[in-house]
N, C-alpha and C. Protein backbone atom coordinates (compact mmCIF):
# COMPACT_ATOMS: atom_id res chain seq x y z
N UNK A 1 1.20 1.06 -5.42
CA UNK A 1 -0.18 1.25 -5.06
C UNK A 1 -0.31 1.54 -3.56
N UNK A 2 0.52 1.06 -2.76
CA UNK A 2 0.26 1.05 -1.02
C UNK A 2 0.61 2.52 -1.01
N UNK A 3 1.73 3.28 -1.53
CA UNK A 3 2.09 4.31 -0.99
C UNK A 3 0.94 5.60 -1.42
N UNK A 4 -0.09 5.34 -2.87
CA UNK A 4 -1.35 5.66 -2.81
C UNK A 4 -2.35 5.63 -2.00
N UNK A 5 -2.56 4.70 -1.37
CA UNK A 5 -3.35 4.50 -0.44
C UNK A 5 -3.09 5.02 0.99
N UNK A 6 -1.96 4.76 1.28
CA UNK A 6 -1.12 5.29 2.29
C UNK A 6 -1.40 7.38 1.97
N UNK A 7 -1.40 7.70 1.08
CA UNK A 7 -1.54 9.30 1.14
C UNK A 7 -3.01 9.69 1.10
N UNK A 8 -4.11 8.10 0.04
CA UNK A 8 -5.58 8.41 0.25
C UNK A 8 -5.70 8.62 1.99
N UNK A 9 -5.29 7.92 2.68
CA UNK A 9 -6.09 7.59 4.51
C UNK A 9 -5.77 9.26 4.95
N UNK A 10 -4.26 9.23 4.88
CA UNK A 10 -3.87 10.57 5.34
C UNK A 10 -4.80 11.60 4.88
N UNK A 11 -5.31 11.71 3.73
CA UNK A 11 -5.95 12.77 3.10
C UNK A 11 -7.68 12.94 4.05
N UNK A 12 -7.72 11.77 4.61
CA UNK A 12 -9.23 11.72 4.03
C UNK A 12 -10.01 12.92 5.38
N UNK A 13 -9.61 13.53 5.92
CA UNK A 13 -10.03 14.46 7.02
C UNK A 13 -10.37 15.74 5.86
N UNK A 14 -9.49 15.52 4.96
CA UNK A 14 -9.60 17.17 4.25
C UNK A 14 -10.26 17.08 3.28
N UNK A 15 -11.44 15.90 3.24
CA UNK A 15 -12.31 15.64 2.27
C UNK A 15 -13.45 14.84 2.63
N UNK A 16 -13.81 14.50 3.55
CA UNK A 16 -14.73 13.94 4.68
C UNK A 16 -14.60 13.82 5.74
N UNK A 17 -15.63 13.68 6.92
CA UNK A 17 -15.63 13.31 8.10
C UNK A 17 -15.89 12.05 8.87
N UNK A 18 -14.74 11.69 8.61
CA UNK A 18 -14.98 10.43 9.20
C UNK A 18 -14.93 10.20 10.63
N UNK A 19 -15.82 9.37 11.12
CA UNK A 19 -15.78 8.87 12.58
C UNK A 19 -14.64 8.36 13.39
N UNK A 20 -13.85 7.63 12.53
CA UNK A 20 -12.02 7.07 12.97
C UNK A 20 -11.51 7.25 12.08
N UNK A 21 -10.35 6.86 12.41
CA UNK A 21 -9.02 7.30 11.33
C UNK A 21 -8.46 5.75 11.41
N UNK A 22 -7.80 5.29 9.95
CA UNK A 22 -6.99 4.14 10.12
C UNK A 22 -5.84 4.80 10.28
N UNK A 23 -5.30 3.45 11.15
CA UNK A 23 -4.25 3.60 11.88
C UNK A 23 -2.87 2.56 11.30
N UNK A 24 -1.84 2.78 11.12
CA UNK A 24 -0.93 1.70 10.31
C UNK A 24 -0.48 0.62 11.48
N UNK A 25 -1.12 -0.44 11.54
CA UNK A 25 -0.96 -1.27 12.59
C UNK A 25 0.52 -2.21 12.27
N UNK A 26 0.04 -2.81 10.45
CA UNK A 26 0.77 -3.56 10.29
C UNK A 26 0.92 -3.62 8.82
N UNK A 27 1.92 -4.00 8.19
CA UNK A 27 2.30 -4.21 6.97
C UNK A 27 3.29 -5.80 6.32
N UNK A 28 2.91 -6.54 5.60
CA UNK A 28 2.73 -7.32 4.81
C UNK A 28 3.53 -7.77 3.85
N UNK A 29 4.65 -8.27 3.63
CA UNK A 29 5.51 -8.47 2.28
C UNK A 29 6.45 -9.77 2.36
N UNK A 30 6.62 -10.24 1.45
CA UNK A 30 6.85 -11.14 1.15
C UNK A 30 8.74 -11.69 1.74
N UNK A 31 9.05 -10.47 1.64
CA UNK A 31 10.53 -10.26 2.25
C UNK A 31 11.02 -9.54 3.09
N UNK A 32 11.91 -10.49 4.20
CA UNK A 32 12.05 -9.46 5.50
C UNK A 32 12.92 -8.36 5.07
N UNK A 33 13.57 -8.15 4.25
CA UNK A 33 14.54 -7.06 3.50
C UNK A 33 13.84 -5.48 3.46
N UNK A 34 12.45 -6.35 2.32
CA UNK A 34 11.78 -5.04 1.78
C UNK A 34 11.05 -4.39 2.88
N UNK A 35 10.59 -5.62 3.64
CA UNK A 35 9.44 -5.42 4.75
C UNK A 35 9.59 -4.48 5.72
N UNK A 36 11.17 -4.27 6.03
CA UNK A 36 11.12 -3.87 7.30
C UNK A 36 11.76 -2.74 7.00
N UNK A 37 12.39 -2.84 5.56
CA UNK A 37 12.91 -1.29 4.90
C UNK A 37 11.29 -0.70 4.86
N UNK A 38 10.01 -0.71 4.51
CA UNK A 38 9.35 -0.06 3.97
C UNK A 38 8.38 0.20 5.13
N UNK A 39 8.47 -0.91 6.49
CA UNK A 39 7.66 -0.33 7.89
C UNK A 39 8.45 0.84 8.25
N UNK A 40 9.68 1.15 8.27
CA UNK A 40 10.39 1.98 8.38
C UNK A 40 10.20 3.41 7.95
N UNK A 41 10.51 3.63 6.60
CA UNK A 41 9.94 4.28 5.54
C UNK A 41 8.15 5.09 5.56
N UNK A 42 7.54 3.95 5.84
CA UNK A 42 6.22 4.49 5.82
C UNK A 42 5.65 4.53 7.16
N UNK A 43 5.89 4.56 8.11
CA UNK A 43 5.83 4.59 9.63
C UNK A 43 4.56 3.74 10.14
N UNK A 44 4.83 2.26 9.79
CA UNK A 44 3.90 1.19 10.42
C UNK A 44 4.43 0.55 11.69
N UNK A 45 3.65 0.40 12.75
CA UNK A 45 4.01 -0.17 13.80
C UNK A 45 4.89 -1.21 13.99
N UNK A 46 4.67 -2.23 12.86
CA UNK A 46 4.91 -3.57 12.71
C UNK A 46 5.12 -4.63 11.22
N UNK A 47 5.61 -5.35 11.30
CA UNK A 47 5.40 -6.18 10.19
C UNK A 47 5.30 -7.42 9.83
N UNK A 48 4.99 -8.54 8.98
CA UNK A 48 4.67 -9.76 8.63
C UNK A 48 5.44 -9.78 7.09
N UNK A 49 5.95 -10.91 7.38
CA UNK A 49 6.31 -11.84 5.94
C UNK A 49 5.28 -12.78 5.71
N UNK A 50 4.32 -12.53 6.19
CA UNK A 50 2.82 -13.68 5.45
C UNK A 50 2.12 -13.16 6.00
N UNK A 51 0.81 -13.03 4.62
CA UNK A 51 -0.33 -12.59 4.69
C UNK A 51 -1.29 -13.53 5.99
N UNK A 52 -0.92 -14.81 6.00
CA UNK A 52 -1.98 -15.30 6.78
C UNK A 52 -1.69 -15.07 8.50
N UNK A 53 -0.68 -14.48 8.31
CA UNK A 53 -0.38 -14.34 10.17
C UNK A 53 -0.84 -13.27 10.46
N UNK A 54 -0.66 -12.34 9.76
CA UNK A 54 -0.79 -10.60 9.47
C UNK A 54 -2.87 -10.32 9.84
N UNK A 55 -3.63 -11.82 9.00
CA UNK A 55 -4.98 -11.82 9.04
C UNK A 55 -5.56 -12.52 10.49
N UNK A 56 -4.65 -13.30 11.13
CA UNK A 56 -4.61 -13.69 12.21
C UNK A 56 -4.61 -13.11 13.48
N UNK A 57 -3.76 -12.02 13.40
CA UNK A 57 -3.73 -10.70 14.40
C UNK A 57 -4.92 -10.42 15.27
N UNK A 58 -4.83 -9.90 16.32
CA UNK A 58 -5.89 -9.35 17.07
C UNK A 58 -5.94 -8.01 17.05
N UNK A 59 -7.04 -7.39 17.10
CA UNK A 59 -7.08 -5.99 16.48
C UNK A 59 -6.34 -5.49 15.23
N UNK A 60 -6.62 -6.09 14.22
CA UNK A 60 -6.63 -5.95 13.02
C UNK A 60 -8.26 -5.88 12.74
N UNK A 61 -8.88 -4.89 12.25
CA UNK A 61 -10.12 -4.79 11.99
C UNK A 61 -10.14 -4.68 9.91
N UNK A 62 -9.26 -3.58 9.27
CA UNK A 62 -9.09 -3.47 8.03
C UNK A 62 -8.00 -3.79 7.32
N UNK A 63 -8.22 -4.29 6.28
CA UNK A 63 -6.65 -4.87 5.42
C UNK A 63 -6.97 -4.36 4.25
N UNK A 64 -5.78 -3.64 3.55
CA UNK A 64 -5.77 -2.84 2.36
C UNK A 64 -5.10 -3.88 1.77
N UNK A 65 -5.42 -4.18 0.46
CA UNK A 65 -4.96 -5.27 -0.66
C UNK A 65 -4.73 -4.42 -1.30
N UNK A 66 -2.97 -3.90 -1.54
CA UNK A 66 -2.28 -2.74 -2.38
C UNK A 66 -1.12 -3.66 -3.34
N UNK A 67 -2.04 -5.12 -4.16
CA UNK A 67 -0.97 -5.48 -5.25
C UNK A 67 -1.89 -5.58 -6.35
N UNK A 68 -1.33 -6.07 -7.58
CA UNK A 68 -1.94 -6.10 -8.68
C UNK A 68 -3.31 -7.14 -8.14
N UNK A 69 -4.48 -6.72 -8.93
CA UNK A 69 -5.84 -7.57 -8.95
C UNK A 69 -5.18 -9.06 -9.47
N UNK A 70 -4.46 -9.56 -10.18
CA UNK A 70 -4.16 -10.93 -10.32
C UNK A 70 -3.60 -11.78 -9.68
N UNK A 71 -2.87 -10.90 -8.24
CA UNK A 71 -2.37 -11.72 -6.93
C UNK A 71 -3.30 -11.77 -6.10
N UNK A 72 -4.23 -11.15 -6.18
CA UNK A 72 -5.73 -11.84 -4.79
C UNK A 72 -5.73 -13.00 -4.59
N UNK A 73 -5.92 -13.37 -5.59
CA UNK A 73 -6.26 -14.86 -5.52
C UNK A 73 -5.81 -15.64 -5.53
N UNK A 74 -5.43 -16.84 -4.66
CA UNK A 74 -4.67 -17.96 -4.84
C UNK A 74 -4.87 -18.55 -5.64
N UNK A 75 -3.86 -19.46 -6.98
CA UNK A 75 -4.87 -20.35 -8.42
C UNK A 75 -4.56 -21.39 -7.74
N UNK A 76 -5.62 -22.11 -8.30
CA UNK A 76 -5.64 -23.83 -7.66
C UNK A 76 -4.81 -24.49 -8.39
């Protein structure tokens, strides 16, 4: 799903006008393995092995939630 989203942002000049452009600040995964293979790969500035440090950031304004709808949510 990220690498969808990742080609929606890119696209979006050649289908609206938007005022800014997102920018790949930072990226998110659970493992430093995959994490830093895929900042690599998809040309993000930076990366986090936890979501809550990643939300912590300064100048972080938008966060794309690119996993299944049943991991949003933490279950109690």
């Amino acid at each position: 799903m990220g690498k969808d989203h990742r080609y929606a942002y890119l696209g979006m000049p050649f289908f609206f006008h938007p005022e800014v452009m997102p920018v790949r600040k930072a990226i998110a995964e659970r493992t430093e393995k995959t994490v830093t293979k895929d900042a690599e790969r998809f040309g993000w500035e930076s990366y986090e092995t936890s979501w809550e440090k990643l939300i912590e950031r300064k100048g972080i304004d938008l966060i794309d939630i690119a996993i299944p709808n049943y991991t949003h949510k933490e279950k109690p």
